[in-house]
N, C-alpha and C. Protein backbone atom coordinates (compact mmCIF):
# COMPACT_ATOMS: atom_id res chain seq x y z
N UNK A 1 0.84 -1.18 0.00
CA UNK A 1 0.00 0.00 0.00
C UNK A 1 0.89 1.25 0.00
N UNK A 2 0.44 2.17 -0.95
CA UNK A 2 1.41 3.45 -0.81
C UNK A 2 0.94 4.34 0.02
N UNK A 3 1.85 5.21 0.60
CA UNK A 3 2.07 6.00 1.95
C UNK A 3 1.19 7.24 1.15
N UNK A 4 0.62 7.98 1.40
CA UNK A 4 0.54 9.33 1.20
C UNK A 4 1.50 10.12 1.74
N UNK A 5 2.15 11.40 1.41
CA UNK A 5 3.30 12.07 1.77
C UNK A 5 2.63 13.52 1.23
N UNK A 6 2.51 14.48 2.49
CA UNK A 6 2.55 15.80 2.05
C UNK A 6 3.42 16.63 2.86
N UNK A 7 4.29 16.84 0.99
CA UNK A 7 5.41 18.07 1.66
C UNK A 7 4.92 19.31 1.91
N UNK A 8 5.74 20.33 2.68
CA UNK A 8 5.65 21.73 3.19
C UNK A 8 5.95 22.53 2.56
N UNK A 9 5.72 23.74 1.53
CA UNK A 9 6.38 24.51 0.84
C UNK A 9 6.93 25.51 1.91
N UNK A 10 7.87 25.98 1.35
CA UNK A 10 8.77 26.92 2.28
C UNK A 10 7.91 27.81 3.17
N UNK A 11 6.68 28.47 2.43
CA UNK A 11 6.01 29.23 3.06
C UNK A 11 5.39 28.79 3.98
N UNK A 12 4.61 27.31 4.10
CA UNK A 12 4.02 26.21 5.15
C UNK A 12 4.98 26.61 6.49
N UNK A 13 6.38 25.86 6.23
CA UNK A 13 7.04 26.05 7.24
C UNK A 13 7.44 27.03 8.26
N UNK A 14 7.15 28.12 7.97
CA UNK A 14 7.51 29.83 8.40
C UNK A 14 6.03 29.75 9.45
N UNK A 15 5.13 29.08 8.96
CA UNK A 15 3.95 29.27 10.19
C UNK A 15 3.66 27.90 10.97
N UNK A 16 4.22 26.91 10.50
CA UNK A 16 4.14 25.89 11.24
C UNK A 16 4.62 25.19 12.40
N UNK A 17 3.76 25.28 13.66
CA UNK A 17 4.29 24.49 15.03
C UNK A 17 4.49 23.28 14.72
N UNK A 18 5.77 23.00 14.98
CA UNK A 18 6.14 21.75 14.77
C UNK A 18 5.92 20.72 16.20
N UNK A 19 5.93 21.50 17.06
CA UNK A 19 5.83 20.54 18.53
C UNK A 19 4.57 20.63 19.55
N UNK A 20 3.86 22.02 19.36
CA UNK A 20 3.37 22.43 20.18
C UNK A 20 1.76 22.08 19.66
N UNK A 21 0.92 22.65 20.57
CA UNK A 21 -0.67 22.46 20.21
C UNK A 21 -1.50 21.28 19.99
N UNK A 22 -2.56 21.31 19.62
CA UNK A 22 -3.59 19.77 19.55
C UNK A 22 -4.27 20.35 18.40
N UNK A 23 -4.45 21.15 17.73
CA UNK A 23 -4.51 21.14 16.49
C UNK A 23 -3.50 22.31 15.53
N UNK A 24 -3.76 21.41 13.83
CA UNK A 24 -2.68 22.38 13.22
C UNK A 24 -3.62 22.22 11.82
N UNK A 25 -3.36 23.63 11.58
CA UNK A 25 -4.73 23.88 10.22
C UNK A 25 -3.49 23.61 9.20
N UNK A 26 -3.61 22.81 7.57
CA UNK A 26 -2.86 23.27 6.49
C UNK A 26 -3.63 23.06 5.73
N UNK A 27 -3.35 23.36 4.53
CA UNK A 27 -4.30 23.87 3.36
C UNK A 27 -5.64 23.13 3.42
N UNK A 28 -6.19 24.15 3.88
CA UNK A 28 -7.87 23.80 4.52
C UNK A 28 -8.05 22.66 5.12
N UNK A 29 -7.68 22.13 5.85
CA UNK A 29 -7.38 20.45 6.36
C UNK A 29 -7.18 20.98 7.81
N UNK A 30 -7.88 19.81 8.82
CA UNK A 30 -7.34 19.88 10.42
C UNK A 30 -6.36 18.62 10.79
N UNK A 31 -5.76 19.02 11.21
CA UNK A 31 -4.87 17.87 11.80
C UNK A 31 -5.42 17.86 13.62
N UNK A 32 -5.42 16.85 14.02
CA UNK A 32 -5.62 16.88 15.44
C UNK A 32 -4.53 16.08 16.10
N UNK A 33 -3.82 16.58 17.24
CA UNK A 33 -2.92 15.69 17.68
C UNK A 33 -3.34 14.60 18.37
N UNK A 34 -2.18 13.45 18.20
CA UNK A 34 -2.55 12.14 18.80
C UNK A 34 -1.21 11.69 19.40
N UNK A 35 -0.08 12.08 19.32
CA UNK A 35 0.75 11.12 19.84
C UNK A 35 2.27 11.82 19.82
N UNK A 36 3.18 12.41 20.88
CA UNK A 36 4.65 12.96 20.59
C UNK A 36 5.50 11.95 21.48
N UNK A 37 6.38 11.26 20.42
CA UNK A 37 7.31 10.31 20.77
C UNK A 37 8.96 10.83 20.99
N UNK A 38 9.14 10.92 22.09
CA UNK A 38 10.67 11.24 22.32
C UNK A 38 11.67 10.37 21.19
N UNK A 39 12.17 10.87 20.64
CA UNK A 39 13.40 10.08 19.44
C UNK A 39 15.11 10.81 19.53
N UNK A 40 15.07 11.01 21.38
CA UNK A 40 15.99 11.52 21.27
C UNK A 40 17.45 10.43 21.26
N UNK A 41 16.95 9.39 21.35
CA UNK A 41 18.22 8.23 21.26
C UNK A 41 18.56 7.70 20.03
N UNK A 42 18.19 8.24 19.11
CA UNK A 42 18.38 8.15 17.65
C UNK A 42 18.96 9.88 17.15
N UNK A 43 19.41 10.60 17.81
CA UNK A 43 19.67 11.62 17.45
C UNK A 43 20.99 12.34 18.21
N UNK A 44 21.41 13.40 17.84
CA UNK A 44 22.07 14.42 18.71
C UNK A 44 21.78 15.50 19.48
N UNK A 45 20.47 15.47 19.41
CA UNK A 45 19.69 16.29 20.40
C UNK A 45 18.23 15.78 21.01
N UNK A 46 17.24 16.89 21.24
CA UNK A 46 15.74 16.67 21.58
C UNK A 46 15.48 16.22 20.23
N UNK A 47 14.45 15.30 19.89
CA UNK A 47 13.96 15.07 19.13
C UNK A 47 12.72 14.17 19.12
N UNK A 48 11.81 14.46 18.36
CA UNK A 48 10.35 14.34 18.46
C UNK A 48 9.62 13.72 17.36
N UNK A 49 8.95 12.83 17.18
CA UNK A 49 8.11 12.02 16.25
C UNK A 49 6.85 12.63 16.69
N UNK A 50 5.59 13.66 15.75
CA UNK A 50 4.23 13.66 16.14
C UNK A 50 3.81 13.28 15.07
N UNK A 51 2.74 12.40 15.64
CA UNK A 51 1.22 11.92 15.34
C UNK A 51 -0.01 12.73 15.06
N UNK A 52 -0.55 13.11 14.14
CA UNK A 52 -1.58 13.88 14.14
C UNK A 52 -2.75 13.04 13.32
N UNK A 53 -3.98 13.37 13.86
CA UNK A 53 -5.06 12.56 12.54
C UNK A 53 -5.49 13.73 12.04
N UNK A 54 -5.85 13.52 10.58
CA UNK A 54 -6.92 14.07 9.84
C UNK A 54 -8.36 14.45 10.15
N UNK A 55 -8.77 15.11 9.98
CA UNK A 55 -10.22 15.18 10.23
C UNK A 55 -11.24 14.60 9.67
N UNK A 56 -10.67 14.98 8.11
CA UNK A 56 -11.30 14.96 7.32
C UNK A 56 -11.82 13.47 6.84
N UNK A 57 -10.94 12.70 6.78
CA UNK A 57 -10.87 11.59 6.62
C UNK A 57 -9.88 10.02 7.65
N UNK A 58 -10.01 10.46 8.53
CA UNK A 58 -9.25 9.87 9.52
C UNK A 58 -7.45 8.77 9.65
N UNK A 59 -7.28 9.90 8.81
CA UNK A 59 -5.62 9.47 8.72
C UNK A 59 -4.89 9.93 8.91
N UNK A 60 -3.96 8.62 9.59
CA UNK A 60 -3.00 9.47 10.33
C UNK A 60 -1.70 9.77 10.13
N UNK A 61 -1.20 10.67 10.64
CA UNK A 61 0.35 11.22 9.63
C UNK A 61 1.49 11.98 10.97
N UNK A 62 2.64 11.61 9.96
CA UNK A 62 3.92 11.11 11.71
C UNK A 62 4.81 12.52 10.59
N UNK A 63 5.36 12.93 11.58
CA UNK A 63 6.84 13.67 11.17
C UNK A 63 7.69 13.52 12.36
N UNK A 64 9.28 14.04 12.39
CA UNK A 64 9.86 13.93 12.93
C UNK A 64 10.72 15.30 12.72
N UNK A 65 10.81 15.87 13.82
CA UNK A 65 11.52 17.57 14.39
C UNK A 65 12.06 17.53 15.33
N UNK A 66 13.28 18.24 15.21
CA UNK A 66 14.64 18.50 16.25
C UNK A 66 14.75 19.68 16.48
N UNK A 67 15.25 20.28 17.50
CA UNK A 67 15.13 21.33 18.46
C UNK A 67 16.81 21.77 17.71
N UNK A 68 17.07 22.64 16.67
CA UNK A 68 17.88 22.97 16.03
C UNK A 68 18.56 24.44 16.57
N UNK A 69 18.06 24.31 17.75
CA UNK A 69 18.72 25.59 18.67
C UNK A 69 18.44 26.72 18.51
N UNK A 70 18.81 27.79 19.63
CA UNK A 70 18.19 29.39 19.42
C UNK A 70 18.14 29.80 18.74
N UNK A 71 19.03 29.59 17.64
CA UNK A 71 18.57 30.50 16.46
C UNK A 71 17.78 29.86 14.98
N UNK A 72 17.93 28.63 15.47
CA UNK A 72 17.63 28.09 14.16
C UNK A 72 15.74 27.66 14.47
N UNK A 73 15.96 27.46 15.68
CA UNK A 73 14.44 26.40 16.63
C UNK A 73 14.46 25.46 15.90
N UNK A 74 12.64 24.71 15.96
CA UNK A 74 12.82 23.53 15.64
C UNK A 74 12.20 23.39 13.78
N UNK A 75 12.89 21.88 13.38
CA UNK A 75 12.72 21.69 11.76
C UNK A 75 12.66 20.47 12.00
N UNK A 76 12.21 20.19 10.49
CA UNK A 76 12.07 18.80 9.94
C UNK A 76 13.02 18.40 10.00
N UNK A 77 13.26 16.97 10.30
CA UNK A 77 14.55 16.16 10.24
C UNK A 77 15.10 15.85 8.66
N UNK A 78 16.24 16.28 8.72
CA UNK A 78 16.44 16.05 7.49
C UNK A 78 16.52 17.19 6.46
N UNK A 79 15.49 17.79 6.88
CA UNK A 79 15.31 19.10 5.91
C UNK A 79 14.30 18.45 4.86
N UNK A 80 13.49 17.73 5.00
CA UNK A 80 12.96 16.56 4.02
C UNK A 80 11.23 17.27 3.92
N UNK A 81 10.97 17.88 5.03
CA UNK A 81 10.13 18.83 5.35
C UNK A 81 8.83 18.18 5.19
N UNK A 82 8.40 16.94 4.92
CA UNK A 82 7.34 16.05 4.87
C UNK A 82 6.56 15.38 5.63
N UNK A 83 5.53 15.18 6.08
CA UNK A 83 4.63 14.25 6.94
C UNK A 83 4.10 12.97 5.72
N UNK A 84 4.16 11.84 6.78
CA UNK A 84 3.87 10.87 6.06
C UNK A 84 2.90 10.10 7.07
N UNK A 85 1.80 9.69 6.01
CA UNK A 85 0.71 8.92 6.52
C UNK A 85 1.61 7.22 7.25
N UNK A 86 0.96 6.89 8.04
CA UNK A 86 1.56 6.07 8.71
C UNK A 86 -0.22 5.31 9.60
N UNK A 87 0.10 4.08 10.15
CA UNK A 87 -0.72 3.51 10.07
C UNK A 87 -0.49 2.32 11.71
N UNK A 88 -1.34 2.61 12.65
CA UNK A 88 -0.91 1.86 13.60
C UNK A 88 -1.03 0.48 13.88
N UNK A 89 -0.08 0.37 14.87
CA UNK A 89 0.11 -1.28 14.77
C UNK A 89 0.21 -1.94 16.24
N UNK A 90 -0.62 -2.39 16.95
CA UNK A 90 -0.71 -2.96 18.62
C UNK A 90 0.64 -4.23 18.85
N UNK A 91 1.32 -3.57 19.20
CA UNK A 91 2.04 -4.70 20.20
C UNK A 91 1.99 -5.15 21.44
N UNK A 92 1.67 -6.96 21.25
CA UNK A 92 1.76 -7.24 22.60
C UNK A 92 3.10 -7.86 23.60
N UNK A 93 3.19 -7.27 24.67
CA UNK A 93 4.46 -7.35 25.09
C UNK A 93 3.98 -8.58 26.62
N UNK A 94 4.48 -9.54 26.63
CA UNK A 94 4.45 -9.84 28.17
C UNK A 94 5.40 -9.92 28.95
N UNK A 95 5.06 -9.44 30.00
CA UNK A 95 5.87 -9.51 31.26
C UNK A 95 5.75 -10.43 32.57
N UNK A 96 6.75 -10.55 33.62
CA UNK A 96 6.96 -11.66 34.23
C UNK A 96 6.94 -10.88 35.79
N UNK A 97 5.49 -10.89 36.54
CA UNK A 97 5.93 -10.27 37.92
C UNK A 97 5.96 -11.07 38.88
């Protein structure tokens, strides 16, 4: 199954919270937040995986942003500047008490 992927044009990015809030408007579309995953052990700094769903149609879409410091704040990893639909998956884990 192919991913849906919507990139950010430069201008997107100049207004876009990358970390903050429970919802984020882009081109006429709501995103609602669902999920910020610490990914700082895969990185050299803070770094963050969010989850947001669609409204519109209930799908859900992951990016990943690093805290690129005072002057820079935070960006897309990579510079890749994209959210990608992504699709969840239950793991069961057992444990021994």
């Amino acid at each position: 199954m192919k991913k849906e992927k919507i990139k950010l044009s430069e201008e997107e990015l100049e207004d876009f919270d990358f970390t903050g809030g429970s919802v984020w408007e882009l081109r006429d579309e709501t995103y609602n937040f669902v999920e910020k995953i610490r990914t700082d052990q895969h990185s050299d700094g803070p770094s963050w995986d969010i989850v947001v769903k669609r409204k519109s149609d209930g799908k859900l879409f992951k990016w990943n942003c690093w805290d690129a410091g005072d002057h820079n704040g935070y960006i897309m990893q990579g510079g890749d500047n994209y959210m990608e639909e992504v699709f969840p998956e239950t793991i069961t884990k057992t444990i021994y008490k």
